[in-house]
PDB file of N, CA and C in Angstrom:
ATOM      1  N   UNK A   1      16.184 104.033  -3.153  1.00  0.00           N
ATOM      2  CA  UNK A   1      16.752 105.125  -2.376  1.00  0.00           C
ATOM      3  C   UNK A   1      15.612 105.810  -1.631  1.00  0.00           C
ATOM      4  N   UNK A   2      15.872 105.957  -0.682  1.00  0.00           N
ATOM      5  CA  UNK A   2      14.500 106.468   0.372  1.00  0.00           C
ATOM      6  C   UNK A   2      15.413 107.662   0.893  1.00  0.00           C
ATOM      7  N   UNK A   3      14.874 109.049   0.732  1.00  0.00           N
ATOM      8  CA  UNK A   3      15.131 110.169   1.677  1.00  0.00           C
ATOM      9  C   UNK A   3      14.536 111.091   2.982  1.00  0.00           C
ATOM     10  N   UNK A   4      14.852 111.150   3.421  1.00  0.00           N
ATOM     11  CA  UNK A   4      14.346 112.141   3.929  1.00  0.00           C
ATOM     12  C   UNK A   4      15.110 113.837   4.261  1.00  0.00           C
ATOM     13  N   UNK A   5      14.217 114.712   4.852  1.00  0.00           N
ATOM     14  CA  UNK A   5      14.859 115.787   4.428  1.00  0.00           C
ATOM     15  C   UNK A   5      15.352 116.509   5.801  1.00  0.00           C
ATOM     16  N   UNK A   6      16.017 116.992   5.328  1.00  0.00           N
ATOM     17  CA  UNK A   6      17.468 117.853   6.592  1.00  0.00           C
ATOM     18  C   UNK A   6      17.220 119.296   6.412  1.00  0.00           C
ATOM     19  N   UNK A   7      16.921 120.100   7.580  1.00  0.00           N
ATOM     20  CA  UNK A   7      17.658 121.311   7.272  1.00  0.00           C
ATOM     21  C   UNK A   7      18.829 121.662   7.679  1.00  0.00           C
ATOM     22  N   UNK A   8      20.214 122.097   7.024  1.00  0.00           N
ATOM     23  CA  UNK A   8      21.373 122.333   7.827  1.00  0.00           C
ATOM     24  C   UNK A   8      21.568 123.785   8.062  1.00  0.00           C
ATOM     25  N   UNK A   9      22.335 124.583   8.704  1.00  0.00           N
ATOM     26  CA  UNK A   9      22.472 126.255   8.357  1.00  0.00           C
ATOM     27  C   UNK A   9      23.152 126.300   6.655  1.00  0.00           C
ATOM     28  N   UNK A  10      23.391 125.528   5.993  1.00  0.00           N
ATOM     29  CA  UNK A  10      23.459 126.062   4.408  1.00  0.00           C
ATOM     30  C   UNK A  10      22.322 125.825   3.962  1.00  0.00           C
ATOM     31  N   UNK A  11      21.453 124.997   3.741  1.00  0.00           N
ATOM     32  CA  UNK A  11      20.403 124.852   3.284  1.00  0.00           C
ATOM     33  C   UNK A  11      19.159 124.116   3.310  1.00  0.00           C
ATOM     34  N   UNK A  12      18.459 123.142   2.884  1.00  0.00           N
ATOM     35  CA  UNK A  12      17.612 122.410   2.886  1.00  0.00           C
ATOM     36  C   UNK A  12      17.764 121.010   2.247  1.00  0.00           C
ATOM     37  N   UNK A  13      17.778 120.156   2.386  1.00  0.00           N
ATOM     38  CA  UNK A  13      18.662 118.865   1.001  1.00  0.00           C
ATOM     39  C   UNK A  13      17.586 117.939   1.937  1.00  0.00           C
ATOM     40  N   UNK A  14      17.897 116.986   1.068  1.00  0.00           N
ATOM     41  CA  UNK A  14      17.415 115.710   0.859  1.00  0.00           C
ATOM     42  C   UNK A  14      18.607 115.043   1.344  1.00  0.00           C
ATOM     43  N   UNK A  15      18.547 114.116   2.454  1.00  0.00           N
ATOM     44  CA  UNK A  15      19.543 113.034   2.553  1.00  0.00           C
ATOM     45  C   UNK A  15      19.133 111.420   2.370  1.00  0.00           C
ATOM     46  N   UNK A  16      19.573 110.403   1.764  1.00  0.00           N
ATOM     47  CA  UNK A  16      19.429 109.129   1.869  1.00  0.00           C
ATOM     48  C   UNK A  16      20.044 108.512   2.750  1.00  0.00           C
ATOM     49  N   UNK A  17      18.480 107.959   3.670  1.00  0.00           N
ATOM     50  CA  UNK A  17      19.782 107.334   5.066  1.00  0.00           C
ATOM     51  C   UNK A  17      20.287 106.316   4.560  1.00  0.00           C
ATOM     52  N   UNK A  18      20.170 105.682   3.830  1.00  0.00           N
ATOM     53  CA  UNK A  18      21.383 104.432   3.666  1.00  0.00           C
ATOM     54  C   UNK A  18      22.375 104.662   3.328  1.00  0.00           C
ATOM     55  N   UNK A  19      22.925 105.946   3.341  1.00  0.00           N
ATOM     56  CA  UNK A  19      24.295 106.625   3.008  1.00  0.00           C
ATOM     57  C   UNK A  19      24.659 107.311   4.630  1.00  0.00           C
ATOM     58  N   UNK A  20      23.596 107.552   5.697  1.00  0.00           N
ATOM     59  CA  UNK A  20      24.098 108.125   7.074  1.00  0.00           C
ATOM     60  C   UNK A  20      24.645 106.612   7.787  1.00  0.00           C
ATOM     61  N   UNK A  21      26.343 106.815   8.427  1.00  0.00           N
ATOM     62  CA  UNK A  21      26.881 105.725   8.863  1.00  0.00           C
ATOM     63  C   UNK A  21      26.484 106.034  10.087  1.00  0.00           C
ATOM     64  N   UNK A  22      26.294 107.570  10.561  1.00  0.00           N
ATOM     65  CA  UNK A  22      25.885 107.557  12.314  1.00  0.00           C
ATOM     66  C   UNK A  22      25.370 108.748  12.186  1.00  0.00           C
ATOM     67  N   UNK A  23      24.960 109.051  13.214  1.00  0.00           N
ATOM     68  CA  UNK A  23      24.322 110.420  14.077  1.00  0.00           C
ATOM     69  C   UNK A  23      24.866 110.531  15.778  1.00  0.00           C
ATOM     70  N   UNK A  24      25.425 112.253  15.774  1.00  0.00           N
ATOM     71  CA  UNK A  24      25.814 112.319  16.779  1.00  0.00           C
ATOM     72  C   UNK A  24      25.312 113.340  17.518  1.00  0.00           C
ATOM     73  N   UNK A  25      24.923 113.516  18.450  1.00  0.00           N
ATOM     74  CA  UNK A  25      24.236 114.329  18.943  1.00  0.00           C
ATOM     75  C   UNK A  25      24.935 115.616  19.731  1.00  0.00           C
ATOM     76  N   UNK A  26      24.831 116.663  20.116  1.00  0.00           N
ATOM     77  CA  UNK A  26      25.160 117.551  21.328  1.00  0.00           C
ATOM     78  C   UNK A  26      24.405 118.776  20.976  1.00  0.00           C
ATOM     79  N   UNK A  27      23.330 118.078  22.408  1.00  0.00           N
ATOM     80  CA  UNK A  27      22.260 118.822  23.059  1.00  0.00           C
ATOM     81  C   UNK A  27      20.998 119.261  21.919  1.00  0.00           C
ATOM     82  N   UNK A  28      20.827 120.404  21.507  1.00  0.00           N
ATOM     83  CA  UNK A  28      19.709 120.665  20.517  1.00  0.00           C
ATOM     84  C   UNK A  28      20.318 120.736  18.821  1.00  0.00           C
ATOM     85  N   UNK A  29      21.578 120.156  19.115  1.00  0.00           N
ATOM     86  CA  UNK A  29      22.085 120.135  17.401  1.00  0.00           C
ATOM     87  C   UNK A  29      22.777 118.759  17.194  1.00  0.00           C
ATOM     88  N   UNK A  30      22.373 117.970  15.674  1.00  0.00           N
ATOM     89  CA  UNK A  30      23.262 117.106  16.192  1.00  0.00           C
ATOM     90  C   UNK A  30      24.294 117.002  14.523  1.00  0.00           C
ATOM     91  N   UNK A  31      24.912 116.321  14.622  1.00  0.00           N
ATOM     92  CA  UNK A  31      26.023 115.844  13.082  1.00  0.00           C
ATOM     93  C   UNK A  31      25.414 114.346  12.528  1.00  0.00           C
ATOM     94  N   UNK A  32      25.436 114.362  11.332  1.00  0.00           N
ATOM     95  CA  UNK A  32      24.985 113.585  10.427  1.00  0.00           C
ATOM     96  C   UNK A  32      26.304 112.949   9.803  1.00  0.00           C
ATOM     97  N   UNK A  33      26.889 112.044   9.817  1.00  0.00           N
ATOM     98  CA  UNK A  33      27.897 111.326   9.593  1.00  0.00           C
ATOM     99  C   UNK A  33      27.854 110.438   7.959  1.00  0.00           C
ATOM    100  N   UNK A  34      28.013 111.018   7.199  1.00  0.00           N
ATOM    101  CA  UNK A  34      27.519 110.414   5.677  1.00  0.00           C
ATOM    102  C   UNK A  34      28.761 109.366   5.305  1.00  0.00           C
ATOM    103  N   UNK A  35      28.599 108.104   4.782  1.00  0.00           N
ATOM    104  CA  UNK A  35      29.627 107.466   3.992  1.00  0.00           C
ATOM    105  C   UNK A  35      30.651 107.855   3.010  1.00  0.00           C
ATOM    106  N   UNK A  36      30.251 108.922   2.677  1.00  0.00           N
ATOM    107  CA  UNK A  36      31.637 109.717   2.013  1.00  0.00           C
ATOM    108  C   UNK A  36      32.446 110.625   2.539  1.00  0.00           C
ATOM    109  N   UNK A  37      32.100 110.608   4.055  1.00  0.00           N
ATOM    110  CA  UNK A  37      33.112 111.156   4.895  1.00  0.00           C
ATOM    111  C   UNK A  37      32.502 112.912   5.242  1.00  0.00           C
ATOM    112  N   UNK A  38      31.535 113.325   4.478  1.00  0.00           N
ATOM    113  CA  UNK A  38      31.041 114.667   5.068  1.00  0.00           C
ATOM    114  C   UNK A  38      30.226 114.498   6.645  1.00  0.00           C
ATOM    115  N   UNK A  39      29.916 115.483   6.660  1.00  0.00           N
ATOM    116  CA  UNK A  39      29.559 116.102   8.127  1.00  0.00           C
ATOM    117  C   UNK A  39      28.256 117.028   8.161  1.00  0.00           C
ATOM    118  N   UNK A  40      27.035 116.571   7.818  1.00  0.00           N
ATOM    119  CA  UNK A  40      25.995 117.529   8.223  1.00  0.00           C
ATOM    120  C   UNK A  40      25.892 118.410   9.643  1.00  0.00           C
ATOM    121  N   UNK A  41      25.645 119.398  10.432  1.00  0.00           N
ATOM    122  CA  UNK A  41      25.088 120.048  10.682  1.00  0.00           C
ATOM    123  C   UNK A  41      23.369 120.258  11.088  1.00  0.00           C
ATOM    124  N   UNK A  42      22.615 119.741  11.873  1.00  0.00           N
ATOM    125  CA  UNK A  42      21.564 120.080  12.016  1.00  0.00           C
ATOM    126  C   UNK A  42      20.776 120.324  13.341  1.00  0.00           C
ATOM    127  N   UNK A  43      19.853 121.454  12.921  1.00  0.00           N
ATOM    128  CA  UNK A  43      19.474 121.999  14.254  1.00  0.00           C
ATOM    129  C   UNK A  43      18.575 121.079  14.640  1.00  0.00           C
ATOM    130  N   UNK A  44      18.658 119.457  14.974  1.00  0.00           N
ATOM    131  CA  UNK A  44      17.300 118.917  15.310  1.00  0.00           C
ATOM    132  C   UNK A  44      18.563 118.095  16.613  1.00  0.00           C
ATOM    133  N   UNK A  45      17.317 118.162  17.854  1.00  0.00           N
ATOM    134  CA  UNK A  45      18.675 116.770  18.628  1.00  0.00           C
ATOM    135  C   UNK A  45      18.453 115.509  18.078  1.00  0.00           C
ATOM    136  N   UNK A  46      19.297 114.253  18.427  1.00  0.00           N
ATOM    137  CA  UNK A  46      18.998 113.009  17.989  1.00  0.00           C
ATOM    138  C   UNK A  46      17.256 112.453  18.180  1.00  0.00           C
ATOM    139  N   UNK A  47      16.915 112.492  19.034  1.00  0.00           N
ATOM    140  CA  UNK A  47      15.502 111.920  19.645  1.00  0.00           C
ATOM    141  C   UNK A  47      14.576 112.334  18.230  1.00  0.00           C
ATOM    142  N   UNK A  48      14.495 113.537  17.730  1.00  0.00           N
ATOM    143  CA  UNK A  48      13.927 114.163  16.314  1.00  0.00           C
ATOM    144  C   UNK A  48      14.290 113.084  15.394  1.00  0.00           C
ATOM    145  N   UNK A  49      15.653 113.026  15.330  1.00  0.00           N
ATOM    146  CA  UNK A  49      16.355 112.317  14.094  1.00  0.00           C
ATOM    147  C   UNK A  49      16.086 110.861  14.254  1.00  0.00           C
ATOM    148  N   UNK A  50      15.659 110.735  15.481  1.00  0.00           N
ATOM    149  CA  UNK A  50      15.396 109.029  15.656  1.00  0.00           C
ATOM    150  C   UNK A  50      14.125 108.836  15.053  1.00  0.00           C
ATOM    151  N   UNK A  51      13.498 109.545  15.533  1.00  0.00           N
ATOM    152  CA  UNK A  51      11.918 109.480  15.226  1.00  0.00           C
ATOM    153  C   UNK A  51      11.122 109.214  13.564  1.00  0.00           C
ATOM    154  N   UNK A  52      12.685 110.193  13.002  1.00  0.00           N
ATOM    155  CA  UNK A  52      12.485 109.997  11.653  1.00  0.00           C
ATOM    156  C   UNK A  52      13.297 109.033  10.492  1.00  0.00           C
ATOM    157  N   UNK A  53      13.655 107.805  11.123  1.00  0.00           N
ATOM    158  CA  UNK A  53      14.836 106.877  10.850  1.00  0.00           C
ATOM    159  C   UNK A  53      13.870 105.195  11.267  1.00  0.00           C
ATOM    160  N   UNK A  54      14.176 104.528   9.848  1.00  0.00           N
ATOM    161  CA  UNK A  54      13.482 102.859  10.765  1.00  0.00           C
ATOM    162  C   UNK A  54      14.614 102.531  11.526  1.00  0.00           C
ATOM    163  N   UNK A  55      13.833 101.949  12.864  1.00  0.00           N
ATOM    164  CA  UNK A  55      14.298 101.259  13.744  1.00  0.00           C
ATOM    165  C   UNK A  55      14.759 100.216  13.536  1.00  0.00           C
ATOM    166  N   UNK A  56      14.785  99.584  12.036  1.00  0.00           N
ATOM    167  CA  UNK A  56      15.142  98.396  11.878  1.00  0.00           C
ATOM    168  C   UNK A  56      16.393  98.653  11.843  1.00  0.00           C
ATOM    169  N   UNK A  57      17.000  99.629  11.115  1.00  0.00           N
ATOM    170  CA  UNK A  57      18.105 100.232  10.833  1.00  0.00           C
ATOM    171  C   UNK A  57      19.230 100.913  11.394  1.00  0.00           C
ATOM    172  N   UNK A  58      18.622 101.777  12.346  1.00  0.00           N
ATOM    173  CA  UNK A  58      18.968 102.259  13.230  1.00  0.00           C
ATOM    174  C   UNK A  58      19.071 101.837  14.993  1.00  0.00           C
ATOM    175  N   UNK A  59      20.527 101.888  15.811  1.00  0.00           N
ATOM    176  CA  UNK A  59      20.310 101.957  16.980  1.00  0.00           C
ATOM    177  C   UNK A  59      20.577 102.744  17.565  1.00  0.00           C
ATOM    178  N   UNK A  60      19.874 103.111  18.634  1.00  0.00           N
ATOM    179  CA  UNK A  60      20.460 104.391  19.440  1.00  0.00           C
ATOM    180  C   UNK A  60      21.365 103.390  20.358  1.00  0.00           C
ATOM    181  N   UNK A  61      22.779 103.778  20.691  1.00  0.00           N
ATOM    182  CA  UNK A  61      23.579 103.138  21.655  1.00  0.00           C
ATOM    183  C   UNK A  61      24.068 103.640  22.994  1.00  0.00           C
ATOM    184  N   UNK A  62      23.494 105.408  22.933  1.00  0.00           N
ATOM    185  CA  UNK A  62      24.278 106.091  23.430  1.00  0.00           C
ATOM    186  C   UNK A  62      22.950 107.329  23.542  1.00  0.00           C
ATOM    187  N   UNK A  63      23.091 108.240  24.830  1.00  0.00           N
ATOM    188  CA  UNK A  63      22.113 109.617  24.690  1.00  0.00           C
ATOM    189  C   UNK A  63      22.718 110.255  23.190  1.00  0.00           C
ATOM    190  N   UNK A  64      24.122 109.942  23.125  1.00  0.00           N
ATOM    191  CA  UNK A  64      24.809 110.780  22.166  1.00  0.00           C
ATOM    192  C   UNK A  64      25.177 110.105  20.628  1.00  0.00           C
ATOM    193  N   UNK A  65      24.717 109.107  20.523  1.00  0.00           N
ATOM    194  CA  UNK A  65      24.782 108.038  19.042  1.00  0.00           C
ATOM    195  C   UNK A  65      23.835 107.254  18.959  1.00  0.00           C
ATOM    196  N   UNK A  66      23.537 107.581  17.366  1.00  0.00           N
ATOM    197  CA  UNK A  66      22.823 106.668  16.800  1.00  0.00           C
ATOM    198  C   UNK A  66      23.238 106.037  15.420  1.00  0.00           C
ATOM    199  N   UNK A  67      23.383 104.975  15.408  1.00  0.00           N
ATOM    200  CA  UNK A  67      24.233 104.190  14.373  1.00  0.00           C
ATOM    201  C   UNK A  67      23.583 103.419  13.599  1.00  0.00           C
ATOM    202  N   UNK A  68      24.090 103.143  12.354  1.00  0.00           N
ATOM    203  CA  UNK A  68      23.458 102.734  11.121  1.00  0.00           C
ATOM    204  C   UNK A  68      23.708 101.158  11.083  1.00  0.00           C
ATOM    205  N   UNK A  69      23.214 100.136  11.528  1.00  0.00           N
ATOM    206  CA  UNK A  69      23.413  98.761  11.571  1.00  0.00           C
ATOM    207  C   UNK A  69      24.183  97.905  10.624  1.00  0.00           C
ATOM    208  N   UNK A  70      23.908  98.916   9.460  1.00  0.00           N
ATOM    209  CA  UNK A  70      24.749  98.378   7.985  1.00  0.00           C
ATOM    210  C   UNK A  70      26.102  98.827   8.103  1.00  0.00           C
ATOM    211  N   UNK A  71      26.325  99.597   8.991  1.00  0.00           N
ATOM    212  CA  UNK A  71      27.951  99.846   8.568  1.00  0.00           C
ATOM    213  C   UNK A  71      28.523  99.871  10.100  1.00  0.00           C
ATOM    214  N   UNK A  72      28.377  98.728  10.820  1.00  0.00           N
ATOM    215  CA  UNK A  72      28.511  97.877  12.217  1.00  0.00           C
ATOM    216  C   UNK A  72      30.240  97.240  11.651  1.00  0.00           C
ATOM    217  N   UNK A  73      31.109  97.412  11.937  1.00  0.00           N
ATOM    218  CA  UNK A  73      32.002  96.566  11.510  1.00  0.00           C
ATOM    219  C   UNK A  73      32.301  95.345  12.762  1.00  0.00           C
ATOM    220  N   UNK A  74      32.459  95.539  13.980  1.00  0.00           N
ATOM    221  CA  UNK A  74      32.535  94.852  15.212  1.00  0.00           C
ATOM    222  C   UNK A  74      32.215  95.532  16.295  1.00  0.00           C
ATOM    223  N   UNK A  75      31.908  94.492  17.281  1.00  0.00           N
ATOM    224  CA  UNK A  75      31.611  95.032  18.711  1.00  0.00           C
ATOM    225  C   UNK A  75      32.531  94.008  19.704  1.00  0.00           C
ATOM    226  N   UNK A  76      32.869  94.973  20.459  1.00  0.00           N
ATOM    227  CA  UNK A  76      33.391  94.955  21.761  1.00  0.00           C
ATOM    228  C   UNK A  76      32.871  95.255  23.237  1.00  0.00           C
ATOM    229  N   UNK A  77      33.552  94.876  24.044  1.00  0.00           N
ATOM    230  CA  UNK A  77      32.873  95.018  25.470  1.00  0.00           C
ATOM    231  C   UNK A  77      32.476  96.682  25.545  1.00  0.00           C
ATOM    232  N   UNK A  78      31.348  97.328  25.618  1.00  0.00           N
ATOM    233  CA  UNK A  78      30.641  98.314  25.495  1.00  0.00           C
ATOM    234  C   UNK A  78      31.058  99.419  24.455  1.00  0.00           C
ATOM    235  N   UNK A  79      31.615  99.084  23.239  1.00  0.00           N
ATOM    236  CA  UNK A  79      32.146  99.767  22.540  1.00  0.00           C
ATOM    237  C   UNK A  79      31.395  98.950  21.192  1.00  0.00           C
ATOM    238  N   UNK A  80      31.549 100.220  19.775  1.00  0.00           N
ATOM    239  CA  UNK A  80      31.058  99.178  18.799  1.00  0.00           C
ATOM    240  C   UNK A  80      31.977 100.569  17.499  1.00  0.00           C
ATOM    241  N   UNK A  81      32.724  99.294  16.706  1.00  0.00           N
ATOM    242  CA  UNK A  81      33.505  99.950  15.614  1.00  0.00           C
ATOM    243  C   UNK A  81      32.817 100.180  14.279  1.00  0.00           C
ATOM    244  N   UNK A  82      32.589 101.056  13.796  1.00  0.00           N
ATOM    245  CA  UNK A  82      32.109 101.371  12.356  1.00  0.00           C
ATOM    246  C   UNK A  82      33.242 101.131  10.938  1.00  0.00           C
ATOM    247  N   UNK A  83      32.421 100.764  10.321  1.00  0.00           N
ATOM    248  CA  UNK A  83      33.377 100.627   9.078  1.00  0.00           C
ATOM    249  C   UNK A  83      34.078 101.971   8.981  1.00  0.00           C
ATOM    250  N   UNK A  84      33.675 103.148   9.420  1.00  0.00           N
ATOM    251  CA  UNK A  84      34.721 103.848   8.838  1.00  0.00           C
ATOM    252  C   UNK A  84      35.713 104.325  10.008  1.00  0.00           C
ATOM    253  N   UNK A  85      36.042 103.299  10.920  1.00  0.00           N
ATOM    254  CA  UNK A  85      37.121 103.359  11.782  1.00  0.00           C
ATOM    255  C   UNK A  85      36.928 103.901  12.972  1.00  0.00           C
ATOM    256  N   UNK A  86      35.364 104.439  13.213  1.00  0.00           N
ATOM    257  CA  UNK A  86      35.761 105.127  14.582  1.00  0.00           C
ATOM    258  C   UNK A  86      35.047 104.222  15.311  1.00  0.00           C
ATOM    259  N   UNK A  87      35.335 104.519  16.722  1.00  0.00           N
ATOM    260  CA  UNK A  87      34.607 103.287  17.813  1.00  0.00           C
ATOM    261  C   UNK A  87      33.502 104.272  19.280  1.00  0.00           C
ATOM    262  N   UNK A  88      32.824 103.637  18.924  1.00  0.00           N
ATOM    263  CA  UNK A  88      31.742 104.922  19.756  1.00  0.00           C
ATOM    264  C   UNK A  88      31.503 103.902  20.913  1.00  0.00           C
ATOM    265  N   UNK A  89      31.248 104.343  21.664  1.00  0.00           N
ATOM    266  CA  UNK A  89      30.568 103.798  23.465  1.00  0.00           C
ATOM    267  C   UNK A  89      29.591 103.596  23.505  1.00  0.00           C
ATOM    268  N   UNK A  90      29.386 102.288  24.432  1.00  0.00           N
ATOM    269  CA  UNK A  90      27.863 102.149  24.079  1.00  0.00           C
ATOM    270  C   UNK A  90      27.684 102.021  26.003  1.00  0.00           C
ATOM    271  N   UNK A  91      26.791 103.393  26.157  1.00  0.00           N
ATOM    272  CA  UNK A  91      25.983 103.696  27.373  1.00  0.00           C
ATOM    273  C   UNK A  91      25.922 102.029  28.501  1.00  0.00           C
ATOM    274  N   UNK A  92      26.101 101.638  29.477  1.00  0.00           N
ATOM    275  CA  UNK A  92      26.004 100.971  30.638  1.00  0.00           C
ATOM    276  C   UNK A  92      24.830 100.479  30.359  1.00  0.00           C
ATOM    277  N   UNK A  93      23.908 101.563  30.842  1.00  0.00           N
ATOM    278  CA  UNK A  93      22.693 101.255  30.537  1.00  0.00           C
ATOM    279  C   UNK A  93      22.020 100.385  29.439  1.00  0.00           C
ATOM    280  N   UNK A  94      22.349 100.369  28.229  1.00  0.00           N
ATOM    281  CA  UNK A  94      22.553 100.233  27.261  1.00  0.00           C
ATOM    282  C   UNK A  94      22.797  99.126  26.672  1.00  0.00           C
ATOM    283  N   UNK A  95      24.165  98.965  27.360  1.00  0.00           N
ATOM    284  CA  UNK A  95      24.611  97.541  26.849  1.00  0.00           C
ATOM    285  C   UNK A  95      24.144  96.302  26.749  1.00  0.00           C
ATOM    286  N   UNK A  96      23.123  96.250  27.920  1.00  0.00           N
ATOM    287  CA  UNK A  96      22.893  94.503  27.966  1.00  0.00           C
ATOM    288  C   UNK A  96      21.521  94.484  26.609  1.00  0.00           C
ATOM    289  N   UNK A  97      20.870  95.442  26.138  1.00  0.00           N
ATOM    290  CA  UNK A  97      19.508  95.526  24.822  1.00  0.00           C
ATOM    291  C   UNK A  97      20.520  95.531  23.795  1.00  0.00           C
ATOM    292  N   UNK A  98      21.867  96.225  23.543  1.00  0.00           N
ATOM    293  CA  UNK A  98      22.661  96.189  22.187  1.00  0.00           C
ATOM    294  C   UNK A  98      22.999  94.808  22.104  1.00  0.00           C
ATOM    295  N   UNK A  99      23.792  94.691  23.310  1.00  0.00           N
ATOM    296  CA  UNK A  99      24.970  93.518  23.097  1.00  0.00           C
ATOM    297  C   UNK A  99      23.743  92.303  23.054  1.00  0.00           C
ATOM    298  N   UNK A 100      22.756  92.167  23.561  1.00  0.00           N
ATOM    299  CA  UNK A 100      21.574  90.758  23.144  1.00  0.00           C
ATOM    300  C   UNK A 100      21.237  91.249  21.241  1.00  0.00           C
ATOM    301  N   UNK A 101      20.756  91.859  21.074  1.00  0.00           N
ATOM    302  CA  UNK A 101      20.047  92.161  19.395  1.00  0.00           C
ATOM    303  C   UNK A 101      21.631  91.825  18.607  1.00  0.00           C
ATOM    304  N   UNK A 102      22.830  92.356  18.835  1.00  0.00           N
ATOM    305  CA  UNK A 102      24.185  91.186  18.384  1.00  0.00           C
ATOM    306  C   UNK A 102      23.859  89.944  17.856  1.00  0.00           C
ATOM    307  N   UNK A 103      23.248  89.565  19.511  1.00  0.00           N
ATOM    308  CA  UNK A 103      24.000  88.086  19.735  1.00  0.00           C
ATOM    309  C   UNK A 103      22.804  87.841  18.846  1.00  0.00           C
ATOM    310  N   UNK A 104      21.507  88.292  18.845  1.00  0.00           N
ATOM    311  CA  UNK A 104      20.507  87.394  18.293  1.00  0.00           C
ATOM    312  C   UNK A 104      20.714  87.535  16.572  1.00  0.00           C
ATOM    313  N   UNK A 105      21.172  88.429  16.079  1.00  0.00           N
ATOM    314  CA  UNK A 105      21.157  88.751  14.759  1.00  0.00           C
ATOM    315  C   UNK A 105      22.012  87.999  14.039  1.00  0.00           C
ATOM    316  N   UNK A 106      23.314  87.487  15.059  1.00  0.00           N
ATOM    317  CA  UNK A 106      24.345  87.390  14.163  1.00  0.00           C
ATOM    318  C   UNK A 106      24.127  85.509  13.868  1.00  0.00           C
ATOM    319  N   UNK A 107      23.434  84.965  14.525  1.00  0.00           N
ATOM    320  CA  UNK A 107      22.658  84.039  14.111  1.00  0.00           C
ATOM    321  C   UNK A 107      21.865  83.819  13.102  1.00  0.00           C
ATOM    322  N   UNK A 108      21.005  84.906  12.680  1.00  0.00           N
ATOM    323  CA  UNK A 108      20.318  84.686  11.524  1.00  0.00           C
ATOM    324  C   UNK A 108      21.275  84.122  10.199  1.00  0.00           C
TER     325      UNK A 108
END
């Protein structure tokens, strides 16, 4: 279990990212999306939260998402579904670096 630490407006905690399914951003605050369905709160924007997340793990898809590779359920034409049902957009820009690391992974 590897953590790192959050401040939210309740308090200070420890989160384990292999329990964050996404990160969502808006503007200088963003939401922490946990596998048991809570909702962090934090005053950092994503770019912070990226910084402090492996890249192996993490993709940014979006100015406004960053998603946890382990809980990828499918992808679609610029869209990509999470195991826990929601389907986030994946930026124009964007698409042709996501949709290749797909294609190359799902080979391994």
């Amino acid at each position: 279990m590897i953590l790192f630490t959050l401040t939210t407006f309740e308090s200070g905690q420890y989160v384990d990212f292999e329990k964050v399914v996404c990160i969502t951003g808006d503007g200088n605050y963003s939401f922490i999306h946990l596998v048991d369905g809570q909702k962090l709160l934090v005053s950092k924007c994503l770019e912070q939260l990226e910084l402090r997340l492996p890249p192996s793990q993490f993709l940014r898809i979006h100015k406004r998402y960053l998603i946890n590779l382990r809980f990828v359920e499918s992808i679609f034409p610029k869209q990509i579904k999470l195991t826990d049902g929601k389907v986030y957009a994946v930026a124009r820009r964007r698409w042709p670096s996501v949709h290749s690391y797909f294609k190359q992974n799902s080979r391994r």
